[in-house]
PDB file of N, CA and C in Angstrom:
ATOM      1  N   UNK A   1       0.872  -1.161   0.000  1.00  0.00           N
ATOM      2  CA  UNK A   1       0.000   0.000   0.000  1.00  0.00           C
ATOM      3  C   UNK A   1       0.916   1.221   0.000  1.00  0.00           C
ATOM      4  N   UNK A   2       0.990   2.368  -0.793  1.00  0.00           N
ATOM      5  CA  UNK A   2       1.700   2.986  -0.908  1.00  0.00           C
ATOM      6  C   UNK A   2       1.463   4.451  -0.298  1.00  0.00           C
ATOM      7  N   UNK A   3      -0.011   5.127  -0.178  1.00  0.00           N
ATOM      8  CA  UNK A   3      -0.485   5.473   0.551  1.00  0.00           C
ATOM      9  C   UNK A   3      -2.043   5.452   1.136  1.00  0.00           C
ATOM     10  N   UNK A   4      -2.267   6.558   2.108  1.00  0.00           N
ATOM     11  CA  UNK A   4      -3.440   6.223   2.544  1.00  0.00           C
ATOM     12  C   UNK A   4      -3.759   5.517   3.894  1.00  0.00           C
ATOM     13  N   UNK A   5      -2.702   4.836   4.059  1.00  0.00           N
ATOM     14  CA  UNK A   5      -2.412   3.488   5.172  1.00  0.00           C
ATOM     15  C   UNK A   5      -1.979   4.070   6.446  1.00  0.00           C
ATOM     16  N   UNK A   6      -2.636   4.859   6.821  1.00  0.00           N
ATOM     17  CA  UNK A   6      -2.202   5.933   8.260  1.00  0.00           C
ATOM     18  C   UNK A   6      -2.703   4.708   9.910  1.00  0.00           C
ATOM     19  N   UNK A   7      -1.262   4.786  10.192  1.00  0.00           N
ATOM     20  CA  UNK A   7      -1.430   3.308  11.566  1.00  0.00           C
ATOM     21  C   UNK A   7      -1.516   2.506  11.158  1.00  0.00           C
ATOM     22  N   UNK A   8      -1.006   1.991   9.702  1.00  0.00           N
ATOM     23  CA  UNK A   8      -0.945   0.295   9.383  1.00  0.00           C
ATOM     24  C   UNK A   8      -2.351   0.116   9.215  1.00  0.00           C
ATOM     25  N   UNK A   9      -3.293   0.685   8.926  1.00  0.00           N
ATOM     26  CA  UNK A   9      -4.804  -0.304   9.576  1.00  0.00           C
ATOM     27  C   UNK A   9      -4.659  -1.747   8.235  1.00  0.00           C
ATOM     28  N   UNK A  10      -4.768  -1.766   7.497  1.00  0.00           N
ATOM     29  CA  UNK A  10      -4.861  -2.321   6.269  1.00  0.00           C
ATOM     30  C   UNK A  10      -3.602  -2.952   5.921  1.00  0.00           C
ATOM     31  N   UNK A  11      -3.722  -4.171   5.459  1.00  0.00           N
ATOM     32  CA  UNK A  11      -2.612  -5.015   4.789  1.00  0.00           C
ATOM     33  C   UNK A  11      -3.135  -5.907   3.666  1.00  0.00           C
ATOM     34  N   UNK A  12      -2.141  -6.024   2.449  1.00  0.00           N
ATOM     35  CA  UNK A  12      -2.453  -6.940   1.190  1.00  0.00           C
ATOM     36  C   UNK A  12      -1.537  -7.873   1.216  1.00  0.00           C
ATOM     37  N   UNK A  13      -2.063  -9.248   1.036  1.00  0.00           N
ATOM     38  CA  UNK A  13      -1.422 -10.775   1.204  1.00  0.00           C
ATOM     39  C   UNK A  13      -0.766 -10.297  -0.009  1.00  0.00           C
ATOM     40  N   UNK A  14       0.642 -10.436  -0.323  1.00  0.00           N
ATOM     41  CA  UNK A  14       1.991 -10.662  -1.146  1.00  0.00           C
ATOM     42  C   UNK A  14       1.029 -11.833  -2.054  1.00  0.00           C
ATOM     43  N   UNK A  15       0.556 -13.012  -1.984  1.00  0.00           N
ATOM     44  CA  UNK A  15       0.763 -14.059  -2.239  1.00  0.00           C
ATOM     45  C   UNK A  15      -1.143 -14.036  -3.454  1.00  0.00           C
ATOM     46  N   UNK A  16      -1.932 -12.901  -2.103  1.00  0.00           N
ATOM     47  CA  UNK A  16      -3.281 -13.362  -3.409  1.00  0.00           C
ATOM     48  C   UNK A  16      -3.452 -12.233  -4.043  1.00  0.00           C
ATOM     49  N   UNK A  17      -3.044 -10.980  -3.251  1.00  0.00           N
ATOM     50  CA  UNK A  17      -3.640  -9.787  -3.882  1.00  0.00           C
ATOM     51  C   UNK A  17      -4.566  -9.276  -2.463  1.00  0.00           C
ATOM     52  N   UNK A  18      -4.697  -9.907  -1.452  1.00  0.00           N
ATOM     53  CA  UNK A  18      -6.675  -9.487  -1.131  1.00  0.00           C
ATOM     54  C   UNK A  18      -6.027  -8.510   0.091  1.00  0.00           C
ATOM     55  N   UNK A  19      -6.953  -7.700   0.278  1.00  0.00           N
ATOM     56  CA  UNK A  19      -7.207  -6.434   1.193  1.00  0.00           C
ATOM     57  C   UNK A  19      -7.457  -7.027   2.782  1.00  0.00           C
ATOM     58  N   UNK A  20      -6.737  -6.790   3.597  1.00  0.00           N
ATOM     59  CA  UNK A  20      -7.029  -7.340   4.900  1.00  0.00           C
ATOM     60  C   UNK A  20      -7.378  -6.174   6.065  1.00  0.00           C
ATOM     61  N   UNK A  21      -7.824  -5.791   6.778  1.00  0.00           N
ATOM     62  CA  UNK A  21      -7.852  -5.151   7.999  1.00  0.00           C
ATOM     63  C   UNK A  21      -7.350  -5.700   8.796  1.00  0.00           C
ATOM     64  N   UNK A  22      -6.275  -4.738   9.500  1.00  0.00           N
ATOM     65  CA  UNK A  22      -5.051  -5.478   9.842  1.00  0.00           C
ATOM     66  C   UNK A  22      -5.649  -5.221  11.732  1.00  0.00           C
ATOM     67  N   UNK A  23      -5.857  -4.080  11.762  1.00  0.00           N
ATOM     68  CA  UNK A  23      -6.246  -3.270  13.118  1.00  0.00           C
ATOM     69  C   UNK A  23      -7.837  -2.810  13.299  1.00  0.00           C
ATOM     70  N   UNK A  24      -8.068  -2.402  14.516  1.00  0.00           N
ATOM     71  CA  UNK A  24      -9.122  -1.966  14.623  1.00  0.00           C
ATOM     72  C   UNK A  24      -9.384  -0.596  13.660  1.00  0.00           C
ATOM     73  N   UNK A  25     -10.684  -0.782  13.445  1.00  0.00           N
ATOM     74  CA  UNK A  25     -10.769   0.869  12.777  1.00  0.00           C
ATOM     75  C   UNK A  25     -11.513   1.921  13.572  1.00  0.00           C
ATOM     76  N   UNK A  26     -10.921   3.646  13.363  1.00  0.00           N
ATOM     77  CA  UNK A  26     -11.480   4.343  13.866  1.00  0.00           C
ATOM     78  C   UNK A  26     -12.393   5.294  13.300  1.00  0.00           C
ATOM     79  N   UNK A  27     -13.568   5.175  13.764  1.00  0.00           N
ATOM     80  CA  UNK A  27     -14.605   6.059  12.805  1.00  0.00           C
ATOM     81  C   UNK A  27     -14.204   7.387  13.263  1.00  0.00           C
ATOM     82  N   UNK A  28     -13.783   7.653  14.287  1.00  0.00           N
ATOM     83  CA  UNK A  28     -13.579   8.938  13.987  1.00  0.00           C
ATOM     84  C   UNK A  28     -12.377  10.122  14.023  1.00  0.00           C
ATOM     85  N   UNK A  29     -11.684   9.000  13.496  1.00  0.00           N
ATOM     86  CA  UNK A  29     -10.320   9.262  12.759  1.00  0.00           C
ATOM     87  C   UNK A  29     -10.522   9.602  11.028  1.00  0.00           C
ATOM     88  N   UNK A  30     -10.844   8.558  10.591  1.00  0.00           N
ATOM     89  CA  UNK A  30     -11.063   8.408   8.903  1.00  0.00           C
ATOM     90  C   UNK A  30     -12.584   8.001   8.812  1.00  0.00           C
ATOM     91  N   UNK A  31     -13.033   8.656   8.008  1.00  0.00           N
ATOM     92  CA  UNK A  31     -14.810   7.858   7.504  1.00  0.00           C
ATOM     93  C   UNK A  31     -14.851   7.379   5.828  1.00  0.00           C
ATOM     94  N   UNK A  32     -13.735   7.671   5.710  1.00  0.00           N
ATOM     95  CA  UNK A  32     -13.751   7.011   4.066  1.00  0.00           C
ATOM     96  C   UNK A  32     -11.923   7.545   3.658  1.00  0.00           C
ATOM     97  N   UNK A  33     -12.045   6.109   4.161  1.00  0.00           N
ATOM     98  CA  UNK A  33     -10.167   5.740   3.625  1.00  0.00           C
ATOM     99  C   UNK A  33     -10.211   6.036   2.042  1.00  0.00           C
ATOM    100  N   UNK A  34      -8.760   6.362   1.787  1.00  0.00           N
ATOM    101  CA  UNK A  34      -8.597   6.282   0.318  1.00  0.00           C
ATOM    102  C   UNK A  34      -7.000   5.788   0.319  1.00  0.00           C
ATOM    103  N   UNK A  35      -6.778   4.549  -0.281  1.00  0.00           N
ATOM    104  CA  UNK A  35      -6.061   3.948  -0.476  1.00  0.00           C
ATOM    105  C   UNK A  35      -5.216   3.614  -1.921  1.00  0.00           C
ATOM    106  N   UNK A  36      -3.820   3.815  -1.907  1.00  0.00           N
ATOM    107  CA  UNK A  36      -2.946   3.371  -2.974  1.00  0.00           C
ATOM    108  C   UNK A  36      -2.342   2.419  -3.109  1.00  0.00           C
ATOM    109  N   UNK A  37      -2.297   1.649  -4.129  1.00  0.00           N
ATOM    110  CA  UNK A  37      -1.300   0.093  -3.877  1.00  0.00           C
ATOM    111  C   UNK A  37      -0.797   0.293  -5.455  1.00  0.00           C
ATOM    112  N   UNK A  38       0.558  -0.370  -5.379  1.00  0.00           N
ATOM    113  CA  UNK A  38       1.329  -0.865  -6.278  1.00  0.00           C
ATOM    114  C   UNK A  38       1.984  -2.013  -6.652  1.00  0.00           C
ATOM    115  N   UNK A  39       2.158  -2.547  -7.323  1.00  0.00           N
ATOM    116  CA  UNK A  39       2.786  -3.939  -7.161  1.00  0.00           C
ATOM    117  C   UNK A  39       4.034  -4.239  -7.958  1.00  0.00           C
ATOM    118  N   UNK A  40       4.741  -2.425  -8.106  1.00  0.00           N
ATOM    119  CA  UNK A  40       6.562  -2.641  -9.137  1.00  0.00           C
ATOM    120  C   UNK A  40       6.069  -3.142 -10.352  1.00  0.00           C
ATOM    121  N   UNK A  41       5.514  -3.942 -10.595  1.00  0.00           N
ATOM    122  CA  UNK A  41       5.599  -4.853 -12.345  1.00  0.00           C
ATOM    123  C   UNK A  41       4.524  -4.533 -13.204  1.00  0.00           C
ATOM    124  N   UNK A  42       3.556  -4.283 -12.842  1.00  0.00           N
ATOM    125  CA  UNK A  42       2.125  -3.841 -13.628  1.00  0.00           C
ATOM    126  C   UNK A  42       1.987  -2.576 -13.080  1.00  0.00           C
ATOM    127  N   UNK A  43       1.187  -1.915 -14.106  1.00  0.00           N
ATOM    128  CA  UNK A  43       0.687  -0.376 -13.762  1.00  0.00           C
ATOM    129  C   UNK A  43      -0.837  -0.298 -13.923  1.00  0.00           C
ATOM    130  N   UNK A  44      -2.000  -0.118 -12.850  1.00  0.00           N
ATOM    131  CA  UNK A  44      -3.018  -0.418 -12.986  1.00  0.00           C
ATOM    132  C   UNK A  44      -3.829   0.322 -11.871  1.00  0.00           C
ATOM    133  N   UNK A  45      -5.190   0.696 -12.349  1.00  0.00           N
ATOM    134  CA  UNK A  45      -5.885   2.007 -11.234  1.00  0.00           C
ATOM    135  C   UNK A  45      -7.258   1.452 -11.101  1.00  0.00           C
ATOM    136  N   UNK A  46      -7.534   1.325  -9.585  1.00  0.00           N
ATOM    137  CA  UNK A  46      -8.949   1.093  -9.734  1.00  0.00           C
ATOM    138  C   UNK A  46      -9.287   1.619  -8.375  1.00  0.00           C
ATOM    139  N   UNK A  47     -10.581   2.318  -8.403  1.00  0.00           N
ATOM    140  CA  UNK A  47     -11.100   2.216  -6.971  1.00  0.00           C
ATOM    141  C   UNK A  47     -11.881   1.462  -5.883  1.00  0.00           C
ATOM    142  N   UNK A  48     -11.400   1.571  -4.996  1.00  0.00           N
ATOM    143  CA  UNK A  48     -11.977   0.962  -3.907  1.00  0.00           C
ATOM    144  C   UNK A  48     -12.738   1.672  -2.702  1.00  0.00           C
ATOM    145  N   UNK A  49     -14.051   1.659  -2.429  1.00  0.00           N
ATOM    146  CA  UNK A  49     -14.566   2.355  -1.897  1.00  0.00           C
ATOM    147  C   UNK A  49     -14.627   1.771  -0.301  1.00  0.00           C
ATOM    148  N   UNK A  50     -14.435   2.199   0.579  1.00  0.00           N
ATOM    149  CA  UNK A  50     -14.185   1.765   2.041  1.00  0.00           C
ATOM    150  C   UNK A  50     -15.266   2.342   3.065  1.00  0.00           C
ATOM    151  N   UNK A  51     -16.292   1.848   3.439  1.00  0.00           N
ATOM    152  CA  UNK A  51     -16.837   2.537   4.412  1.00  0.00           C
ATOM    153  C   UNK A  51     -16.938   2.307   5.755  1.00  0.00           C
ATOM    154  N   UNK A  52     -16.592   2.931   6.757  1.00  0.00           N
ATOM    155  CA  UNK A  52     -16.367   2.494   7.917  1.00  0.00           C
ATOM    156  C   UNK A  52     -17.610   3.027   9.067  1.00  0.00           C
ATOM    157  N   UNK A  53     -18.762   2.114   9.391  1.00  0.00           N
ATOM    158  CA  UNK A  53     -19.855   2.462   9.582  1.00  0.00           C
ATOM    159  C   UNK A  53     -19.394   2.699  11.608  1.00  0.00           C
ATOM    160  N   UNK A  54     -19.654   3.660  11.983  1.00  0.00           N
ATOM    161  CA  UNK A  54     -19.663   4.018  13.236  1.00  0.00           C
ATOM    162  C   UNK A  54     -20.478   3.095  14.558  1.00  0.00           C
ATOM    163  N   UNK A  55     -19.243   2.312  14.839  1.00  0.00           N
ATOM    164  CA  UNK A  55     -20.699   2.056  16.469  1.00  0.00           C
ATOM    165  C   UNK A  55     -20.415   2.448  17.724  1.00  0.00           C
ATOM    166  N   UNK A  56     -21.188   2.463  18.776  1.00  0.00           N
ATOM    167  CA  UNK A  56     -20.925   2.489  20.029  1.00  0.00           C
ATOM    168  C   UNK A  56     -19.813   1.749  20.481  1.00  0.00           C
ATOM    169  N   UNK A  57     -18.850   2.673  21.262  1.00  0.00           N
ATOM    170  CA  UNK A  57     -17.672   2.145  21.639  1.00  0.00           C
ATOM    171  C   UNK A  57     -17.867   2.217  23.148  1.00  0.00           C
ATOM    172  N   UNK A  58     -18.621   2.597  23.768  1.00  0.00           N
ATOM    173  CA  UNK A  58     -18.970   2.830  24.970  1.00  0.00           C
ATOM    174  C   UNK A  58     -19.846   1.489  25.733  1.00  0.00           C
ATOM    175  N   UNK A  59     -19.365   1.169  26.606  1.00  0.00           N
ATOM    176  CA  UNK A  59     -20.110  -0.391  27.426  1.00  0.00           C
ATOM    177  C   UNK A  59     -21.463   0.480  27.546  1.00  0.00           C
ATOM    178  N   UNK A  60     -22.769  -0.774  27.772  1.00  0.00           N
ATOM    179  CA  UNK A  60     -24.007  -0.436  28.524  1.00  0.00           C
ATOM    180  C   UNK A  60     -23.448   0.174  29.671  1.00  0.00           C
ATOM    181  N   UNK A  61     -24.612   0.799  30.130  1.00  0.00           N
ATOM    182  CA  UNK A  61     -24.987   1.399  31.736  1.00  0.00           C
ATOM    183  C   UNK A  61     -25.819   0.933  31.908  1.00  0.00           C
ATOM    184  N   UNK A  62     -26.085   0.276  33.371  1.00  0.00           N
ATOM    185  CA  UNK A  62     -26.584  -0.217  33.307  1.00  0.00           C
ATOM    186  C   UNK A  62     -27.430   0.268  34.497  1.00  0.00           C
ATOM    187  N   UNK A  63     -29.022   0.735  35.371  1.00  0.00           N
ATOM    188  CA  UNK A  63     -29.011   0.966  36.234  1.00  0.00           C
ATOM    189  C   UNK A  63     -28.905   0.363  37.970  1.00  0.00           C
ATOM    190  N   UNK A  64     -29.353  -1.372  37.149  1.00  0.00           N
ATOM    191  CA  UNK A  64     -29.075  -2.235  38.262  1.00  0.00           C
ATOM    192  C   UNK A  64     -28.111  -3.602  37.948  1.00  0.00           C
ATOM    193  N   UNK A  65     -27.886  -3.991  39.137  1.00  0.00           N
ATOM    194  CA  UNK A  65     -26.744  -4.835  39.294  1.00  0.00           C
ATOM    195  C   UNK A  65     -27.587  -6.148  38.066  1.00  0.00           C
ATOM    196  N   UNK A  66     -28.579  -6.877  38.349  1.00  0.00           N
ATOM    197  CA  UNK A  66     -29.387  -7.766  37.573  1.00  0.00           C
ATOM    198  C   UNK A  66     -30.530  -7.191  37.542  1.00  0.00           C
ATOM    199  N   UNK A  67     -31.345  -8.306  37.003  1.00  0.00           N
ATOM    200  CA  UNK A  67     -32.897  -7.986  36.012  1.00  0.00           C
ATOM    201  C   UNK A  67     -33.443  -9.298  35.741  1.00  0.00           C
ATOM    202  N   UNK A  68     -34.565  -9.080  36.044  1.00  0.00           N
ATOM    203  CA  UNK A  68     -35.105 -10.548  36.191  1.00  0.00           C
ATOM    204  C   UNK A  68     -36.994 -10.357  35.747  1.00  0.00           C
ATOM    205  N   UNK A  69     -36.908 -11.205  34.813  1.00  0.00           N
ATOM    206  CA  UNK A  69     -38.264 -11.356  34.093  1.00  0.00           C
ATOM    207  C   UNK A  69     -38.954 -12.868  33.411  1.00  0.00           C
ATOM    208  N   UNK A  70     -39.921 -12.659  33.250  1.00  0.00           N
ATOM    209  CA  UNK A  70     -40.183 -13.765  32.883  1.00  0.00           C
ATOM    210  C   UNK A  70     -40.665 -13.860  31.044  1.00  0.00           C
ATOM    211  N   UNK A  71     -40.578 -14.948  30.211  1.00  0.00           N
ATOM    212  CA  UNK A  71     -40.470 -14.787  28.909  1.00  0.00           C
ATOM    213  C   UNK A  71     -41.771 -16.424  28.312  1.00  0.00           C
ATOM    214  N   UNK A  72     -42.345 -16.178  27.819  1.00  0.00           N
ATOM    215  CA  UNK A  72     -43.387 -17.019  27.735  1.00  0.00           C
ATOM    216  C   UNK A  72     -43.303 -17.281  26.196  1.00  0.00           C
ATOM    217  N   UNK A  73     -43.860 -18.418  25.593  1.00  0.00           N
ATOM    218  CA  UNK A  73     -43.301 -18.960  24.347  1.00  0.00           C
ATOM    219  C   UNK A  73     -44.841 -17.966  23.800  1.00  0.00           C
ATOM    220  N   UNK A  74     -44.320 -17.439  22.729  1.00  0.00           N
ATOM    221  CA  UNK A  74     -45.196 -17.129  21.924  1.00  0.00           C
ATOM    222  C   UNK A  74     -45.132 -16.946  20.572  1.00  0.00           C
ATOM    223  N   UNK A  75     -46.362 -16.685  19.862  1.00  0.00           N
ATOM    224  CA  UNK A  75     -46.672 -17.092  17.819  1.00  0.00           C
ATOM    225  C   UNK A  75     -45.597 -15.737  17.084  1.00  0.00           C
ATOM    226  N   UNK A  76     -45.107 -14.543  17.319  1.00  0.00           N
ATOM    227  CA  UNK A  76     -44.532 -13.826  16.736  1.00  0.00           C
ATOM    228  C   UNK A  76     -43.353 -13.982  17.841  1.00  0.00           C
ATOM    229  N   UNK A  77     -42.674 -15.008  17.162  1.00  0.00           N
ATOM    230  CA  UNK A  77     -41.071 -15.103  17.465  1.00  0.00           C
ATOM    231  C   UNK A  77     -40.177 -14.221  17.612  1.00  0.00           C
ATOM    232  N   UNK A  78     -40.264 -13.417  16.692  1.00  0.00           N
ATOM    233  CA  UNK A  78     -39.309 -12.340  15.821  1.00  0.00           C
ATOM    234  C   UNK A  78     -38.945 -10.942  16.928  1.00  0.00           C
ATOM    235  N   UNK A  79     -40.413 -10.897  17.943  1.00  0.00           N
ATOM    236  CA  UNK A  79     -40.481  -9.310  18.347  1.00  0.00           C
ATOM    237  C   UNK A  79     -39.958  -9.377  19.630  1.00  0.00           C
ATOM    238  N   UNK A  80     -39.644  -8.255  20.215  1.00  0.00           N
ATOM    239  CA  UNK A  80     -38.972  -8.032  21.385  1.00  0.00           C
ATOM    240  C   UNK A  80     -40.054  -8.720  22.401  1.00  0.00           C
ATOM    241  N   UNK A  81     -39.343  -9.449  23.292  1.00  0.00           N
ATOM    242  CA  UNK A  81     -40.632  -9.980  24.693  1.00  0.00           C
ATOM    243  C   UNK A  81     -40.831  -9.189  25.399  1.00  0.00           C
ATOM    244  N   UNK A  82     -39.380  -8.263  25.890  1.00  0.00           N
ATOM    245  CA  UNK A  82     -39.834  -7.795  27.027  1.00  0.00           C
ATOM    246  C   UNK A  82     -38.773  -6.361  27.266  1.00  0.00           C
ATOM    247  N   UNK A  83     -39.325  -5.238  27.790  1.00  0.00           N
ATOM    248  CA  UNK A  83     -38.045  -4.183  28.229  1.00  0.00           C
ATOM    249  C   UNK A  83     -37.857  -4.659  29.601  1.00  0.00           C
ATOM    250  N   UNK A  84     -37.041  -4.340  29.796  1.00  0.00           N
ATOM    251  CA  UNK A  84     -36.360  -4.246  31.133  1.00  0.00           C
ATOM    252  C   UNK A  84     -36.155  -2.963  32.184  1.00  0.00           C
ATOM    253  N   UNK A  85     -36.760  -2.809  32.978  1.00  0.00           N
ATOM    254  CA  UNK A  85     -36.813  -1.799  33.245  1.00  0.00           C
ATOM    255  C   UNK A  85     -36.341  -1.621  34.968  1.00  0.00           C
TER     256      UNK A  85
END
C-alpha cells in the first residue's frame, strides 16, 4: 500500500492480492479511507470504496446490578418480549 495506510490499519497478502484489515478501525479518525497500492511490475488504477460504519464504543450502563423477568413462548417469534426496566 503505498499510501493512505495511516497506523498500518490495512494489509495486502503478497501471495493473493486481497485487502485485509489489519487493526481496529477508527470512525472517527477516517470515515472514508482512500487507499494506494502498487505492485513494481504492472501499472493499474482502480477504486476501492471503504466505508467504515460508526458504532458504540462505549459499554451499557446499566441501572441495576441484575434484572429478572419472565419470557413465555409465543406465535410472533421475531419481536422483542420484554423491556427491562
Amino acid at each position: 500500500i503505498s499510501s493512505g495506510n495511516e497506523g498500518n490499519v490495512y494489509e495486502i497478502r503478497n501471495t493473493t492480492g486481497a485487502l485485509y484489515v489489519a487493526k481496529a478501525l477508527d470512525y472517527e479518525k477516517i470515515k472514508k479511507p482512500r487507499l494506494m497500492a502498487s505492485d513494481n511490475f504492472k501499472e493499474n488504477c482502480t477504486t476501492l470504496m471503504i466505508y467504515v460504519r460508526a458504532v458504540n464504543e462505549n459499554p451499557p450502563v446499566l441501572e441495576k446490578s441484575s434484572y429478572r423477568t419472565q419470557i413465555t413462548v409465543e406465535v410472533d417469534r421475531g419481536l422483542p418480549k420484554r423491556v427491562l426496566r
